[in-house]
N, C-alpha and C. Protein backbone atom coordinates (compact mmCIF):
# COMPACT_ATOMS: atom_id res chain seq x y z
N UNK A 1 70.76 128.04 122.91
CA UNK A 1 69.45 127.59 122.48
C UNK A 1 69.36 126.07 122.73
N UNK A 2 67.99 125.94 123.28
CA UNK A 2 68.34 124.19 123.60
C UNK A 2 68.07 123.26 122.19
N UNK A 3 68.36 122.16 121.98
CA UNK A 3 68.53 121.23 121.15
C UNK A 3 69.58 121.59 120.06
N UNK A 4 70.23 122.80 120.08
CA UNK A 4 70.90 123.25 119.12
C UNK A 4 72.82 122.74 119.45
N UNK A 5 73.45 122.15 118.39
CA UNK A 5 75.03 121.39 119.07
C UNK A 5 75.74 122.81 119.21
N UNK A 6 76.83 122.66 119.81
CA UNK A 6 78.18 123.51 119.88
C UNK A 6 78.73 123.21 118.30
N UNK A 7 79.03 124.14 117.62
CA UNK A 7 80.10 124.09 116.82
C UNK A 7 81.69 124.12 116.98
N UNK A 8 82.09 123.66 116.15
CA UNK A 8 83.70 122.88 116.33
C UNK A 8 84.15 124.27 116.57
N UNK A 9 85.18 123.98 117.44
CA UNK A 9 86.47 125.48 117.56
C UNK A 9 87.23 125.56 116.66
N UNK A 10 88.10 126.53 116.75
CA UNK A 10 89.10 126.55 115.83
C UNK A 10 89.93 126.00 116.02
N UNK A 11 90.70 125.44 116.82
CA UNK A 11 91.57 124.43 116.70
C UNK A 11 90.97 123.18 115.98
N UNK A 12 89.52 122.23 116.49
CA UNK A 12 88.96 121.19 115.87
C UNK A 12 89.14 121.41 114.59
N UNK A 13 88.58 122.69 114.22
CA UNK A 13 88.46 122.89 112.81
C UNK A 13 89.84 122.82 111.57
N UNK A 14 90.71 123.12 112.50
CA UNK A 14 92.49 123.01 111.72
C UNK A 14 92.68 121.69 111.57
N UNK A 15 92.51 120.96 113.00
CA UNK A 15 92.88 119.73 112.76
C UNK A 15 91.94 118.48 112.05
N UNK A 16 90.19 118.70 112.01
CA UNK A 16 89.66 118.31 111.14
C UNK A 16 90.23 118.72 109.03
N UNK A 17 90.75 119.80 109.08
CA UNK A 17 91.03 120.20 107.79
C UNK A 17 92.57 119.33 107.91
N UNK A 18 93.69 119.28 108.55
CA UNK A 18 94.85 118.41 108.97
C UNK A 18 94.21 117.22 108.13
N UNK A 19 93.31 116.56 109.02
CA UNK A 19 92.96 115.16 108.63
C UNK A 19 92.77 114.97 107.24
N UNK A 20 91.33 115.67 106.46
CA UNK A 20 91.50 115.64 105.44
C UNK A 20 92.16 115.84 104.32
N UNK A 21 93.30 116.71 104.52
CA UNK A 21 94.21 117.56 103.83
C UNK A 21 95.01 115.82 103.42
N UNK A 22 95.38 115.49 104.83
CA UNK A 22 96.54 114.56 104.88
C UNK A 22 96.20 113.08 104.24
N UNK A 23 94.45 112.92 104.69
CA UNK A 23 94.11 111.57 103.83
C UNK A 23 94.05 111.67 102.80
N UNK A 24 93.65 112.75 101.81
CA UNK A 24 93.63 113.04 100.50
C UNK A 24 94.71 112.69 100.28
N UNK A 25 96.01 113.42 100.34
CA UNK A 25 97.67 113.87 100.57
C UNK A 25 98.12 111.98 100.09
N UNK A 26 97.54 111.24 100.93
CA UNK A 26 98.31 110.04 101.32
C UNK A 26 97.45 109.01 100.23
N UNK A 27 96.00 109.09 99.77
CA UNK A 27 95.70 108.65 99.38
C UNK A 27 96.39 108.88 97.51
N UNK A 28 96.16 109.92 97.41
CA UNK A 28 96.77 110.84 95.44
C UNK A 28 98.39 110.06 96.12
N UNK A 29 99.17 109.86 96.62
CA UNK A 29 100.55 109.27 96.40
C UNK A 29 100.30 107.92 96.40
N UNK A 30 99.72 107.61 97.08
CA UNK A 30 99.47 105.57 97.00
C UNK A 30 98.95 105.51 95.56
N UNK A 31 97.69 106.51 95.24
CA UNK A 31 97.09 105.85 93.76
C UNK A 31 98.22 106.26 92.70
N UNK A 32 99.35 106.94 92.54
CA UNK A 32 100.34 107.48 91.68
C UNK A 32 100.65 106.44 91.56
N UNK A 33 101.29 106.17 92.57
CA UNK A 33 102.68 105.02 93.21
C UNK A 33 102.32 103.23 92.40
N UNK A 34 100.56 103.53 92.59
CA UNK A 34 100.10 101.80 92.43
C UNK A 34 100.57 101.95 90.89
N UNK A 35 99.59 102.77 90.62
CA UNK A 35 99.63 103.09 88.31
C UNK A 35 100.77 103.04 88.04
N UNK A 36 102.19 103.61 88.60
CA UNK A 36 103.10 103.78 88.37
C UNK A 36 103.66 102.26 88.21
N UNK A 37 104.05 101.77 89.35
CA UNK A 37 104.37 100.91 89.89
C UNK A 37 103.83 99.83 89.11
N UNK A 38 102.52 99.46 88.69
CA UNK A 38 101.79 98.23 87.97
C UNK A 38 101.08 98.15 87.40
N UNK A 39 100.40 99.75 86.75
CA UNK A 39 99.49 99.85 85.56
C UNK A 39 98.05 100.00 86.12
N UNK A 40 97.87 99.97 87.75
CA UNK A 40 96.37 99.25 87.75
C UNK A 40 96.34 100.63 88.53
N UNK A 41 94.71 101.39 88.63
CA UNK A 41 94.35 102.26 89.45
C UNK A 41 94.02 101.70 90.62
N UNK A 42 93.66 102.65 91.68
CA UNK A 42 93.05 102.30 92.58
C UNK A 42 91.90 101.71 92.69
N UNK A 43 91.00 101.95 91.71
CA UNK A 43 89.78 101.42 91.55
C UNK A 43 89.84 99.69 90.94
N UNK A 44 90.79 99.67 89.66
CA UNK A 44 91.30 98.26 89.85
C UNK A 44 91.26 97.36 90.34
N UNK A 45 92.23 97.61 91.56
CA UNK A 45 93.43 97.51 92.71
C UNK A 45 91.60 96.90 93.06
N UNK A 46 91.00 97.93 94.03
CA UNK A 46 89.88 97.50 95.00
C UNK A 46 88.72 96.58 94.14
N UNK A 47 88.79 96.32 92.63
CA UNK A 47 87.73 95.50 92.18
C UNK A 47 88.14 93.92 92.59
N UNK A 48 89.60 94.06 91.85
CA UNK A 48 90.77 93.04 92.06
C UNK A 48 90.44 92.03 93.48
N UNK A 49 90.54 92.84 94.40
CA UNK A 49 91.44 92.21 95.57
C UNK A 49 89.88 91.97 95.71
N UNK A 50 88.67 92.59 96.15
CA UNK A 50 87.48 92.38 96.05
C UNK A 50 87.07 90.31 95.88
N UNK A 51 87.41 90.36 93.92
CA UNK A 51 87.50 89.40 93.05
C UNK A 51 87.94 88.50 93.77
N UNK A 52 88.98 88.70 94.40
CA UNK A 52 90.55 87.53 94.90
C UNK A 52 90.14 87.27 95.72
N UNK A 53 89.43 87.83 96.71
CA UNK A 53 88.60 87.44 98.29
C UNK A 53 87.42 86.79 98.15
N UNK A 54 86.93 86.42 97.28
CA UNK A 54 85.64 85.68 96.94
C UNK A 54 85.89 84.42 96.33
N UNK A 55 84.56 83.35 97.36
CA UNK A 55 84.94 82.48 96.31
C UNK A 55 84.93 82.39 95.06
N UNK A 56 85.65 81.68 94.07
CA UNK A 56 86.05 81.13 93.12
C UNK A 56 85.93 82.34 92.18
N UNK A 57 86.47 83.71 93.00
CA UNK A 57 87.15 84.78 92.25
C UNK A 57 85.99 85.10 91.45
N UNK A 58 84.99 85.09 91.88
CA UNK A 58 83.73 85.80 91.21
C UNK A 58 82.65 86.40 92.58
N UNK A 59 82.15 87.23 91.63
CA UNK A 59 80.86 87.95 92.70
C UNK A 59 80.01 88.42 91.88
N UNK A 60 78.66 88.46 92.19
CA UNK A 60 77.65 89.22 91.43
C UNK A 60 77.71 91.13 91.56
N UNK A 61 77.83 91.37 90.39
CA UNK A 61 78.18 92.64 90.62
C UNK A 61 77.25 93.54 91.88
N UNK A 62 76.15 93.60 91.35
CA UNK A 62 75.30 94.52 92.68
C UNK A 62 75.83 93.93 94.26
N UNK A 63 76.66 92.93 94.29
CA UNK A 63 77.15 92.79 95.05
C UNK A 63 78.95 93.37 95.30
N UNK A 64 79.61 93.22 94.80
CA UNK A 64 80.64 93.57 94.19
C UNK A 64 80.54 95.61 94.49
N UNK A 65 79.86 96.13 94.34
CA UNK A 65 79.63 97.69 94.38
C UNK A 65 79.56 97.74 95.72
N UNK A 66 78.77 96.75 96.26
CA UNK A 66 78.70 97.20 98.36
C UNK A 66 79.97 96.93 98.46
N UNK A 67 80.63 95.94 97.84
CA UNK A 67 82.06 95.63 98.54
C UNK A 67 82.79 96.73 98.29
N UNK A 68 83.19 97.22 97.08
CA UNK A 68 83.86 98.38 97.04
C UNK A 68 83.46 99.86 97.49
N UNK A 69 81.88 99.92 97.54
CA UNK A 69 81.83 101.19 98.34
C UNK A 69 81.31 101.99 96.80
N UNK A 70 80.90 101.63 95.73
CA UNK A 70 80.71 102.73 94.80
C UNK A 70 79.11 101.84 94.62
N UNK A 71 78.44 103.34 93.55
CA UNK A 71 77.12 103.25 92.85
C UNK A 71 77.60 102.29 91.76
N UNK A 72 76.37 101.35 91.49
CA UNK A 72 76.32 100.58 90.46
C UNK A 72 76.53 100.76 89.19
N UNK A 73 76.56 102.29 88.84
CA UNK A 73 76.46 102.91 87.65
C UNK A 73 78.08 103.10 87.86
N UNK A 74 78.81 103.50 88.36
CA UNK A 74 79.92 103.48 88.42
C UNK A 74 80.98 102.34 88.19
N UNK A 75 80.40 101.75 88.97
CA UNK A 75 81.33 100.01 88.83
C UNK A 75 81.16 99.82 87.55
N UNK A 76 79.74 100.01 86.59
CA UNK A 76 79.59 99.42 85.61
C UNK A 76 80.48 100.18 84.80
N UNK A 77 80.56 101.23 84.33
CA UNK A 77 81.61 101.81 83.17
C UNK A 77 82.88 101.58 83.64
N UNK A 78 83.28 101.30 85.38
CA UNK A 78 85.22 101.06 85.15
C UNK A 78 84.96 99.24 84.80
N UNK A 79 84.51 98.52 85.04
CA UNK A 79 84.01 97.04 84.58
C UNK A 79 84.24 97.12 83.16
N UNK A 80 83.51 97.86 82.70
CA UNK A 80 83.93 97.99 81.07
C UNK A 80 85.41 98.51 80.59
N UNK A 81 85.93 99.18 81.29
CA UNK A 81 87.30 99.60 81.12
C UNK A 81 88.19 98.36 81.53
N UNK A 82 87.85 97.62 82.73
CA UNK A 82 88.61 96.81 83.13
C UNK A 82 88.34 95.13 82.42
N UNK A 83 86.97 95.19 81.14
CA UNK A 83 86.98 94.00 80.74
C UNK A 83 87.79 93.93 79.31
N UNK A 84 87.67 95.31 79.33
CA UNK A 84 88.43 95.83 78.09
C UNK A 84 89.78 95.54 77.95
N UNK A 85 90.76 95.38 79.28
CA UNK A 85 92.10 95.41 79.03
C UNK A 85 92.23 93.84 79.63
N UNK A 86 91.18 93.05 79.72
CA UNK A 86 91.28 91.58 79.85
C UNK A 86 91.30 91.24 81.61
N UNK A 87 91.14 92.42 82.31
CA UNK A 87 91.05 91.80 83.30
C UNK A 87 90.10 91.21 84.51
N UNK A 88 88.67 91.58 83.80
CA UNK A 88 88.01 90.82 84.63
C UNK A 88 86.58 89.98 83.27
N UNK A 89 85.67 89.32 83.10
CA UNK A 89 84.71 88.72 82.20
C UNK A 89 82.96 89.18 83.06
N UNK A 90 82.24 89.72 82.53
CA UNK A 90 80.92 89.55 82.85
C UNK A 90 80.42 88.50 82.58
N UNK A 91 79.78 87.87 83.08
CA UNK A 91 78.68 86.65 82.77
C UNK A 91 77.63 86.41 83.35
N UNK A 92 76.19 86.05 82.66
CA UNK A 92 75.23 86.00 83.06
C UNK A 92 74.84 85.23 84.15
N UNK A 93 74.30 85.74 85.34
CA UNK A 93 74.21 84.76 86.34
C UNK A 93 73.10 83.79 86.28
N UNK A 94 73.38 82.68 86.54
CA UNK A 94 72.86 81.91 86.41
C UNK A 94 71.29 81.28 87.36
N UNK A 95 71.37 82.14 88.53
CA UNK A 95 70.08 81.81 89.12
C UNK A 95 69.10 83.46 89.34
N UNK A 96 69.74 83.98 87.81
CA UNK A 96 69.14 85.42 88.45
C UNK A 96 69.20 86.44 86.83
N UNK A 97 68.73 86.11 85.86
CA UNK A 97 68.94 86.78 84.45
C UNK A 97 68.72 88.50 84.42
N UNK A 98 68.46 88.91 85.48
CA UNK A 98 68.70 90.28 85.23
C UNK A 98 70.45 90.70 86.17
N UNK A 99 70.78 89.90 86.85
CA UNK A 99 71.91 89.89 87.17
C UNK A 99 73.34 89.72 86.28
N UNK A 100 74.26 90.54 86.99
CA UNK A 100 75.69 89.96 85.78
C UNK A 100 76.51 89.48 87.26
N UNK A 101 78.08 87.98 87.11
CA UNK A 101 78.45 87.83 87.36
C UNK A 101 79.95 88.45 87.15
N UNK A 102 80.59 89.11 88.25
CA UNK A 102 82.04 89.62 87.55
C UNK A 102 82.89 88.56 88.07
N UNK A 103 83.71 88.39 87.11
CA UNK A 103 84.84 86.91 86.94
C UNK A 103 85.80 87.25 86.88
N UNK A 104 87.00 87.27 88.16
CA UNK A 104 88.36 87.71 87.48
C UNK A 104 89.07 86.59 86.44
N UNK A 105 89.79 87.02 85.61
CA UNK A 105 90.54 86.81 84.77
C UNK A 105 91.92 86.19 85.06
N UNK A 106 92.49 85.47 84.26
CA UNK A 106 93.34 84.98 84.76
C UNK A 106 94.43 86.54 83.98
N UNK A 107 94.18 86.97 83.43
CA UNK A 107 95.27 88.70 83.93
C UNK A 107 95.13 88.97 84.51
N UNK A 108 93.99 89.22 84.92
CA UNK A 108 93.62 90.12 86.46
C UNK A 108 93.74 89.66 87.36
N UNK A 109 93.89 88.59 87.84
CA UNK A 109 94.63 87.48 89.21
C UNK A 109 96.28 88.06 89.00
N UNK A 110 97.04 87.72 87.44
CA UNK A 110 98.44 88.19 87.45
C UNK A 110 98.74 89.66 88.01
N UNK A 111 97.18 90.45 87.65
CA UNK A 111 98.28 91.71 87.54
C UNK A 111 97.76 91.98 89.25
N UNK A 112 96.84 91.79 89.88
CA UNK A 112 96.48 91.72 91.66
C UNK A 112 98.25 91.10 91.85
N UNK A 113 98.37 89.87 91.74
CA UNK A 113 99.32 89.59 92.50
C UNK A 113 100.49 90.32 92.07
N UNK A 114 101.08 90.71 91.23
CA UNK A 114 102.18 91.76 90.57
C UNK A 114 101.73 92.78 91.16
N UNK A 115 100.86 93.24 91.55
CA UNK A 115 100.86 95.17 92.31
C UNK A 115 100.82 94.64 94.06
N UNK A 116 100.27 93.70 94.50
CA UNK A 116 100.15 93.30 95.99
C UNK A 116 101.65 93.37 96.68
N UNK A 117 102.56 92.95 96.34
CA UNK A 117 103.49 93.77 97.11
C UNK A 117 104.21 95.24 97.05
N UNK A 118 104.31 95.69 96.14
CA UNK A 118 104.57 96.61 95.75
C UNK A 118 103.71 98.41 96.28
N UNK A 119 102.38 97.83 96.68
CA UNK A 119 101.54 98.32 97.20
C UNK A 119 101.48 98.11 98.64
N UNK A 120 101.55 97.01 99.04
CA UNK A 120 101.79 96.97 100.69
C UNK A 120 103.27 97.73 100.99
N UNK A 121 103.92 97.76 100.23
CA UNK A 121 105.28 98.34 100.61
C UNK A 121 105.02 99.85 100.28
N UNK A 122 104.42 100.28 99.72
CA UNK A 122 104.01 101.47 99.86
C UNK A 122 103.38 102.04 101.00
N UNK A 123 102.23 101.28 101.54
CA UNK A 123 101.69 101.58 102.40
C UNK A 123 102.87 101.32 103.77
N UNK A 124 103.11 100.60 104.17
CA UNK A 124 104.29 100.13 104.97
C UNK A 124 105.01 101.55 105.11
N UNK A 125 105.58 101.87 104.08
CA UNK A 125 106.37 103.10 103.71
C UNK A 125 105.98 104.54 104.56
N UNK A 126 104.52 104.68 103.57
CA UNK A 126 103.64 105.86 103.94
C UNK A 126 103.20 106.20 105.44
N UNK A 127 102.37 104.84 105.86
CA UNK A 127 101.61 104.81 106.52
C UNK A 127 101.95 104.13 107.65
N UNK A 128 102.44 103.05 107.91
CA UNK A 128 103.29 102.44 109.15
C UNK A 128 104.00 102.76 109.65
N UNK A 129 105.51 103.48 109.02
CA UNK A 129 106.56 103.73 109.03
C UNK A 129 106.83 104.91 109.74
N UNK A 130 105.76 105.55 108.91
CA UNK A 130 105.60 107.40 109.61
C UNK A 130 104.82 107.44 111.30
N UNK A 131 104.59 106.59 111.43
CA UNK A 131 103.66 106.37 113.22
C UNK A 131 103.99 105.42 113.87
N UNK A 132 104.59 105.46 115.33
CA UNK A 132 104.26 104.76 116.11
C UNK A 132 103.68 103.29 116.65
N UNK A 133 103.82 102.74 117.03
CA UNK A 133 102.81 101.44 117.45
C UNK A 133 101.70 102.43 118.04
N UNK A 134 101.94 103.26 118.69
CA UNK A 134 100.77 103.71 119.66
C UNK A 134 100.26 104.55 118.98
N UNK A 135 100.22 105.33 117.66
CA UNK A 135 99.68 106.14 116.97
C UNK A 135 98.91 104.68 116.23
N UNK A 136 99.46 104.02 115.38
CA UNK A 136 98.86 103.02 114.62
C UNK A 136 97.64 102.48 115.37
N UNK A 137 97.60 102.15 116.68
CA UNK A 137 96.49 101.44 117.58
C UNK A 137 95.64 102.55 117.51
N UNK A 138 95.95 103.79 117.75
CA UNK A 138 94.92 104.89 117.86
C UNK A 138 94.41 105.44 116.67
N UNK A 139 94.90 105.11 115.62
CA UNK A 139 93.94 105.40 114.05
C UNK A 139 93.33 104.37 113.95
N UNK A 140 93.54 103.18 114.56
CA UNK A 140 92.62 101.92 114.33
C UNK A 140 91.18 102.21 115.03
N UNK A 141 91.43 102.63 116.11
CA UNK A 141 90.44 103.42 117.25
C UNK A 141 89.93 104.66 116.86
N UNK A 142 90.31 105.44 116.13
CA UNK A 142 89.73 106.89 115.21
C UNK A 142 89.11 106.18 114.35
N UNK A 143 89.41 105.24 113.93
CA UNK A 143 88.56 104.66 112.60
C UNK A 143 87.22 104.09 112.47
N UNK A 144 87.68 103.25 113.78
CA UNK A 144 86.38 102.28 114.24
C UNK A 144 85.39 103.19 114.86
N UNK A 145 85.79 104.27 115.58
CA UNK A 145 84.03 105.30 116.43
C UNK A 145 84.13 106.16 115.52
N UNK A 146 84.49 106.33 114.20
CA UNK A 146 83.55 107.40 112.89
C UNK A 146 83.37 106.38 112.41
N UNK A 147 83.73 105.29 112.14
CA UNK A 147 82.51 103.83 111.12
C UNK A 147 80.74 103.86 111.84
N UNK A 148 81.45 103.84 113.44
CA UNK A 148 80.31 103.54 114.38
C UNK A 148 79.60 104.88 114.02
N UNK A 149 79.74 106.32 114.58
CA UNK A 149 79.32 107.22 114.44
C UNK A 149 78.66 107.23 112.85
N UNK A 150 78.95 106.96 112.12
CA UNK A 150 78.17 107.20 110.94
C UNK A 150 77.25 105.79 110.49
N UNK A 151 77.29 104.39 110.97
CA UNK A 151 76.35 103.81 111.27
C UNK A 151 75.15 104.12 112.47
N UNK A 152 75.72 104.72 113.08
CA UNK A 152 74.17 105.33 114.17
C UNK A 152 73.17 106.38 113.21
């Protein structure tokens, strides 16, 4: 039928389920490994390093949610979990009163830098270790035309 795509074969289809099976797989051992390892989740971990990459370790939250990739409603209740155990401060922004500023903490700078190696060595472990130079270049390249593909 014209305008209508081919559907995936069965092989695509194994190795599309492969993929996901395995990023899930790799992702549930890194987030064990981090909590284990330094108390902080993954979600943390990505507010954290977020925090640490900005200047002067602050960002306006509605900004702060594009960076991490979640709904605003989301950020806001782990924000509350995470102001709760001291590691990051809300504060009112200052050129914008319906806005909040998130502020890391000087715990939350300690406990980023206390899980940052421990976590790259995980990944190192997991994810480097297990591939190739020439596999590694080519997930960099799988990565970048489905970013592209799902920006078109």
């Amino acid at each position: 039928m014209p305008g209508t795509r081919k559907l995936p074969t069965r092989e695509e289809l194994r190795i599309w389920r492969d993929f996901l099976e395995t990023g899930e797989a790799l992702r549930n051992v890194l987030a064990a490994r981090l909590q284990a390892d330094t108390g902080l989740s993954p979600g943390d971990y990505a507010v954290l390093l977020a925090l640490s990459e900005a200047e002067g370790n602050q960002v306006r939250s509605s900004e702060l949610a594009a960076l991490v990739g979640w709904e605003r409603s989301r950020l806001s209740h782990h924000l509350g979990r995470m102001e709760r155990r001291g590691l990051i401060t809300r504060e009112e922004c200052a050129t914008d009163s319906r806005g909040a500023v998130v502020v890391q903490a000087p715990a939350g700078a300690e406990a980023f830098q206390a899980a940052t190696v421990p976590h790259l060595r995980a990944i190192r472990e997991l994810f480097v270790d297990a591939l190739t130079p020439a596999q590694i270049t080519a997930a960099g390249e799988i990565a970048a035309a489905l970013r592209q593909r799902l920006r078109d």
